[in-house]
Each structure stands twice: as C-alpha cells, then as structure tokens.
C-alpha atoms as a PDB file:
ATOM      1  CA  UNK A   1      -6.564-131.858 -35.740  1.00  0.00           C
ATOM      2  CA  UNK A   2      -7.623-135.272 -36.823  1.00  0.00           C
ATOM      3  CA  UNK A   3      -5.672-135.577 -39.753  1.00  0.00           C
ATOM      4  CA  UNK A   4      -2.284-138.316 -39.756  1.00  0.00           C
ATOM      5  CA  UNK A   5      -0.443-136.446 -42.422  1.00  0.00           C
ATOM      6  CA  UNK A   6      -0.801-133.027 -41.022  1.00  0.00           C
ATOM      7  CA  UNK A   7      -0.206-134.635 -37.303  1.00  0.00           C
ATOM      8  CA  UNK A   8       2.962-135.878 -38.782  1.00  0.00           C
ATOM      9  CA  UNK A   9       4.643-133.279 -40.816  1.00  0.00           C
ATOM     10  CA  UNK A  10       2.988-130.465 -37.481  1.00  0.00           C
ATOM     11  CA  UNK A  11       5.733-132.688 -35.046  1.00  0.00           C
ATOM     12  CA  UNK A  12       8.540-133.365 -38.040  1.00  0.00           C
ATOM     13  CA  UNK A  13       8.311-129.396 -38.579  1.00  0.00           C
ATOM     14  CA  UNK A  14       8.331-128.380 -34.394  1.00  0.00           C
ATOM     15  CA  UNK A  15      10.362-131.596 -33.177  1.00  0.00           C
ATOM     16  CA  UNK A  16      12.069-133.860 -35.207  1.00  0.00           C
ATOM     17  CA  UNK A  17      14.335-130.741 -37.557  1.00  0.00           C
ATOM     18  CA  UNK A  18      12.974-131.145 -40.714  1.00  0.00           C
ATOM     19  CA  UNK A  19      12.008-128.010 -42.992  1.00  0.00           C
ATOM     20  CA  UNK A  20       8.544-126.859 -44.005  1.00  0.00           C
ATOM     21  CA  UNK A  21       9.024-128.896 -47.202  1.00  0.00           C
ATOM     22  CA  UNK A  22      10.920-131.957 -46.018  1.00  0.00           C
ATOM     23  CA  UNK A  23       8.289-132.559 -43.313  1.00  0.00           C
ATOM     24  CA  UNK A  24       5.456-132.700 -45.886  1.00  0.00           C
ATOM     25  CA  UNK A  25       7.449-135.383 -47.919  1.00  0.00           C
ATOM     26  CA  UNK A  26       8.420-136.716 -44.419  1.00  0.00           C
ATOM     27  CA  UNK A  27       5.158-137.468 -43.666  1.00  0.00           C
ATOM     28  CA  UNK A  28       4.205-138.847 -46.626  1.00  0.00           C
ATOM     29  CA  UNK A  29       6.633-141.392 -46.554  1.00  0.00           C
ATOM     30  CA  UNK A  30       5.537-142.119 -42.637  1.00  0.00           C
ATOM     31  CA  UNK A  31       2.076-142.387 -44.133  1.00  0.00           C
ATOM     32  CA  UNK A  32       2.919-144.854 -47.344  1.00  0.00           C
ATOM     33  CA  UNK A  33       2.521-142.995 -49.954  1.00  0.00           C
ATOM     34  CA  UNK A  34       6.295-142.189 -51.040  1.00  0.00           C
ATOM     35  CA  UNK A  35       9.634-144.183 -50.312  1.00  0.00           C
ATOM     36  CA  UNK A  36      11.775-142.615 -47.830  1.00  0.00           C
ATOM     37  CA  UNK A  37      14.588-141.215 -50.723  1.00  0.00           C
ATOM     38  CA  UNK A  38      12.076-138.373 -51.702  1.00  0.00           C
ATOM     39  CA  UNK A  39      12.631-136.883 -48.327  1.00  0.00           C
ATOM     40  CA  UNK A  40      16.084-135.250 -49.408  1.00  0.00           C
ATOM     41  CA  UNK A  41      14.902-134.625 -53.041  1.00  0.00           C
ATOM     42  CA  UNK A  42      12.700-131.744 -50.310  1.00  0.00           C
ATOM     43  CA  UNK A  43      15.438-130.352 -48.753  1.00  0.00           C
ATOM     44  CA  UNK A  44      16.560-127.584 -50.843  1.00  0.00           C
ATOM     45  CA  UNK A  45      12.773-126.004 -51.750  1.00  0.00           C
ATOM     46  CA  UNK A  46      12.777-125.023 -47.819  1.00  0.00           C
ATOM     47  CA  UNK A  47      12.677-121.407 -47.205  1.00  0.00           C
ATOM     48  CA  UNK A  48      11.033-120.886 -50.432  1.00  0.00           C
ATOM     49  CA  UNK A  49      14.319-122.847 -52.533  1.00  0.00           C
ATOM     50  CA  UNK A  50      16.533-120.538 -50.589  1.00  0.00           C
ATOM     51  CA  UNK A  51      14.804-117.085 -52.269  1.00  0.00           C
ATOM     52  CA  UNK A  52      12.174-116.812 -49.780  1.00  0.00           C
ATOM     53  CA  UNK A  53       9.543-117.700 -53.119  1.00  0.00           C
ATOM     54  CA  UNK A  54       7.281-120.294 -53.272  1.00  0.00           C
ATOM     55  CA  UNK A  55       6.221-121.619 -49.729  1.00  0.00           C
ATOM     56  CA  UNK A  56       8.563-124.973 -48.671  1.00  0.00           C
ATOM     57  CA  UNK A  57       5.058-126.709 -47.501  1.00  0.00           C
ATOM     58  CA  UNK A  58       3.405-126.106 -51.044  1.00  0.00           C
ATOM     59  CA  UNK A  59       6.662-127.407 -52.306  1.00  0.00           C
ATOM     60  CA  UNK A  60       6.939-130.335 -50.592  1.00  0.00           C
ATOM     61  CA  UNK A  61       3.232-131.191 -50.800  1.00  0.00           C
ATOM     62  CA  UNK A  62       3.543-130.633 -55.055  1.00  0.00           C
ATOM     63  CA  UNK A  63       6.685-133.146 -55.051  1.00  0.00           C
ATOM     64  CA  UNK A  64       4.107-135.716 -53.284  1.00  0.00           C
ATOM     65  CA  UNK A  65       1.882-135.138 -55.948  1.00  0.00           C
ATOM     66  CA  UNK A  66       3.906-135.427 -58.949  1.00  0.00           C
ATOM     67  CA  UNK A  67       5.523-138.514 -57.481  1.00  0.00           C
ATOM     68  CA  UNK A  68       1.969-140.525 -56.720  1.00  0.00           C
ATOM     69  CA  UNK A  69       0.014-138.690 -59.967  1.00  0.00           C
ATOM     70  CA  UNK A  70       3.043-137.390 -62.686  1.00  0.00           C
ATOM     71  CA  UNK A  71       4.254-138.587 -65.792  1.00  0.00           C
ATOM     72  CA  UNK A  72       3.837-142.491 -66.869  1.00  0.00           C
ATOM     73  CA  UNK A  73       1.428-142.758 -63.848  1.00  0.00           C
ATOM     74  CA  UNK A  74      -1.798-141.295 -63.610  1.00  0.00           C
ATOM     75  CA  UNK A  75      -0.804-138.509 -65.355  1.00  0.00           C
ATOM     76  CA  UNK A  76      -3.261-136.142 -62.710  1.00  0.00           C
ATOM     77  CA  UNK A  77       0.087-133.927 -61.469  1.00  0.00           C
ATOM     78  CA  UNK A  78      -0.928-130.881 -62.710  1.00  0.00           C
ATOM     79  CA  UNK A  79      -4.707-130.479 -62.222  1.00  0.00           C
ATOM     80  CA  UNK A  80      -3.807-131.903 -58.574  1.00  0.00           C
ATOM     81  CA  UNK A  81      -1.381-129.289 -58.771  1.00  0.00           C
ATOM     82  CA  UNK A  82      -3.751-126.378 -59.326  1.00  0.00           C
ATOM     83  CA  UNK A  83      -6.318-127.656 -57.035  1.00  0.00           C
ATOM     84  CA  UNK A  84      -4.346-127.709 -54.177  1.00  0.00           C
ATOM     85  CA  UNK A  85      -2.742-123.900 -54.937  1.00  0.00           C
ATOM     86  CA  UNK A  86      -6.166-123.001 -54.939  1.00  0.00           C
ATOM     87  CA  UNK A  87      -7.469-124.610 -51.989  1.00  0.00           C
ATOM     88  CA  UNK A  88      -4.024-123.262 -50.344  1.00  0.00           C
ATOM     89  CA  UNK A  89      -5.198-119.690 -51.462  1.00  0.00           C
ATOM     90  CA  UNK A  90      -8.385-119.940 -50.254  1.00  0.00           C
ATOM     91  CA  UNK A  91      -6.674-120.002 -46.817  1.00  0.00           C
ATOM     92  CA  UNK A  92      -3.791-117.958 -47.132  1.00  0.00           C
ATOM     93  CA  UNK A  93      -4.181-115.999 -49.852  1.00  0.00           C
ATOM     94  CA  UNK A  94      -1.002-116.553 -51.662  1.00  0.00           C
ATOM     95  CA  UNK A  95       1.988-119.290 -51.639  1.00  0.00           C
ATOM     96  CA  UNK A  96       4.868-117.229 -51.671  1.00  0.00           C
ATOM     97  CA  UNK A  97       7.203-117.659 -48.134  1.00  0.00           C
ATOM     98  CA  UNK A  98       8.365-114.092 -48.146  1.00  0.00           C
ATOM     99  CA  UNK A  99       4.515-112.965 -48.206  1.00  0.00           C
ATOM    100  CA  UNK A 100       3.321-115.297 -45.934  1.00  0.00           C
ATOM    101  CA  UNK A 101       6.159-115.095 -43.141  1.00  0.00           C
ATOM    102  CA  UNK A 102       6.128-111.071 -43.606  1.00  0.00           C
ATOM    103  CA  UNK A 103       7.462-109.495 -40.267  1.00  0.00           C
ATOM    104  CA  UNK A 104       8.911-112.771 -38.775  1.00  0.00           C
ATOM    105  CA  UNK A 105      13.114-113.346 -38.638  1.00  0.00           C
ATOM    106  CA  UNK A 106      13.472-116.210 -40.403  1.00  0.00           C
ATOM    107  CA  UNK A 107      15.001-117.643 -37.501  1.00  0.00           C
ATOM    108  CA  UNK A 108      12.944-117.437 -34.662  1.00  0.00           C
ATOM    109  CA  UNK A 109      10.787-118.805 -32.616  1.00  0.00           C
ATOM    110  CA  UNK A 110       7.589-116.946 -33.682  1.00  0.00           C
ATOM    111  CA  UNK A 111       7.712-117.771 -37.370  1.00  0.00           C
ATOM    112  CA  UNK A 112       8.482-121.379 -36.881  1.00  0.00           C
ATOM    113  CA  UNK A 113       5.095-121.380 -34.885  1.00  0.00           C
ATOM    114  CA  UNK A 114       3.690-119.445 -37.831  1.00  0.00           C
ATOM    115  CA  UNK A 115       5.378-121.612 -40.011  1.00  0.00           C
ATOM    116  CA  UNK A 116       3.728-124.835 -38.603  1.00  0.00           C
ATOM    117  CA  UNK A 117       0.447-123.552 -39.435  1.00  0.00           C
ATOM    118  CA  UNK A 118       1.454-123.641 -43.472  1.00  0.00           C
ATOM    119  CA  UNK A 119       2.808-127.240 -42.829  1.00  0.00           C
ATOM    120  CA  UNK A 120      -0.304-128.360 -41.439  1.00  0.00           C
ATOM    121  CA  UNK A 121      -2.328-126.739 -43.989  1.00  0.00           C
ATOM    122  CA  UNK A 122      -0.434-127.730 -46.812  1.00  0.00           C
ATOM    123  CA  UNK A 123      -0.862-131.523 -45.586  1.00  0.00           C
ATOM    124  CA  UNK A 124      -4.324-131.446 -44.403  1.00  0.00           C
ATOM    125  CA  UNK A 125      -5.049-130.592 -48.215  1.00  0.00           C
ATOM    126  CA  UNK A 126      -2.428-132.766 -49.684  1.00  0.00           C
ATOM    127  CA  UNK A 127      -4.040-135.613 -47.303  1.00  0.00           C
ATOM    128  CA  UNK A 128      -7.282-134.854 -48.627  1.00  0.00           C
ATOM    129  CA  UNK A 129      -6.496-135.093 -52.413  1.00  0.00           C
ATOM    130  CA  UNK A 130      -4.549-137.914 -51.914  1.00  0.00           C
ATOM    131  CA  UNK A 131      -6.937-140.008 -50.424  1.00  0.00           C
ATOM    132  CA  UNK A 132      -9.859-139.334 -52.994  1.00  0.00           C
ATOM    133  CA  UNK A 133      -7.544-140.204 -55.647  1.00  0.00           C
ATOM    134  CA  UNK A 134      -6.533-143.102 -54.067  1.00  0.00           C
ATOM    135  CA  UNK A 135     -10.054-144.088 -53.810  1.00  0.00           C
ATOM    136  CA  UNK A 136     -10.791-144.013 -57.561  1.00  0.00           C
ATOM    137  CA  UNK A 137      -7.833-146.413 -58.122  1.00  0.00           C
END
C-alpha cells in the first residue's frame, strides 16, 4: 500500500488505540488536511456511533469531507459524500458495521484485523478524493 493516509490511519487503527473513525480523522490531521481538534469530534461514531450502524471508517472519512468541502466552503460535502459511499460499496458492498463485521466479537483480535481493512479502504478513497479536489483549487 502506497498510499500516506491509509498507511497512517492502517498503524493509528492496529498501534497507536484510536477507533476505526478517529484514525481516519487522525490521519488526516497527520496528513494536513484538518487541525488536530477534529480528532475527538470522531470518537463517538466508532463502532458504528455505538449501534453497530454506519461503519466508524465511513464516518470518520465523511467528517473529513464536510470539514475540507461543507457549508461556506466549497460547498462539494455531499456529492463527495455520495461518491465515496459508492466507491466504498463497490468494495464492500454496504457501510453498515454490524454487516460488515458479521461473525466477529467486537472485541477481538480477528475483527480488529478485519476492521483495518475498512480503515484502509475508507482512506485510500478519502485520499483519493481529496487530492483531486485539492487539485482544482
């Protein structure tokens, strides 16, 4: 994997203690695109916000998003938005945690590996977006 983001939120996920979604907002503060205050704005959409919903990496990759491209800035937040659910689907078929970490304890070892895969994902397309945007800037 060649990408910085997803390099970044892969070791904040496995080795630094962050959640799915504060190791996408992590990373995109270690990358400078977000100050560091966003990180704990993250915290509580891990574990799909607690319900086991919407995937913590998704989550954390759409608060990127609306904070670079939402209101009174570009105004791109929610087409971004939709783009990257799609491109997400295309690889996993659906953002919801409790679909996507079927059959795992939510505690162990095995889904956090699983887990790191979504994380990785979820910034290699946030990355992606990000940096064609920033391009037309």
């Amino acid at each position: 994997m060649d990408n910085k983001l997803a390099q970044i939120a892969a070791d904040n996920f496995l080795n630094k203690g962050l959640s799915c979604s504060e190791s996408i907002v992590a990373a995109a503060y270690e990358t400078g695109y977000t100050p560091e205050e966003l990180i704990g704005v993250a915290t509580s959409f891990s574990g799909g916000m607690g319900s086991g919903c919407l995937c913590g990496a998704v989550a954390g990759a759409q608060i990127v998003t609306g904070y670079l491209h939402g209101k009174n800035k570009t105004n791109k937040a929610r087409a971004l938005a939709k783009e990257f659910v799609e491109e997400f689907k295309k690889a996993h078929r659906v953002t919801c945690c409790k679909v996507l970490t079927a059959g795992f304890d939510f505690h162990s070892p095995e889904r956090k590996q699983h887990c790191v895969n979504m994380v990785q994902s979820s910034a290699m397309i946030l990355s992606k977006i990000l940096e064609r945007e920033k391009s037309k800037v």
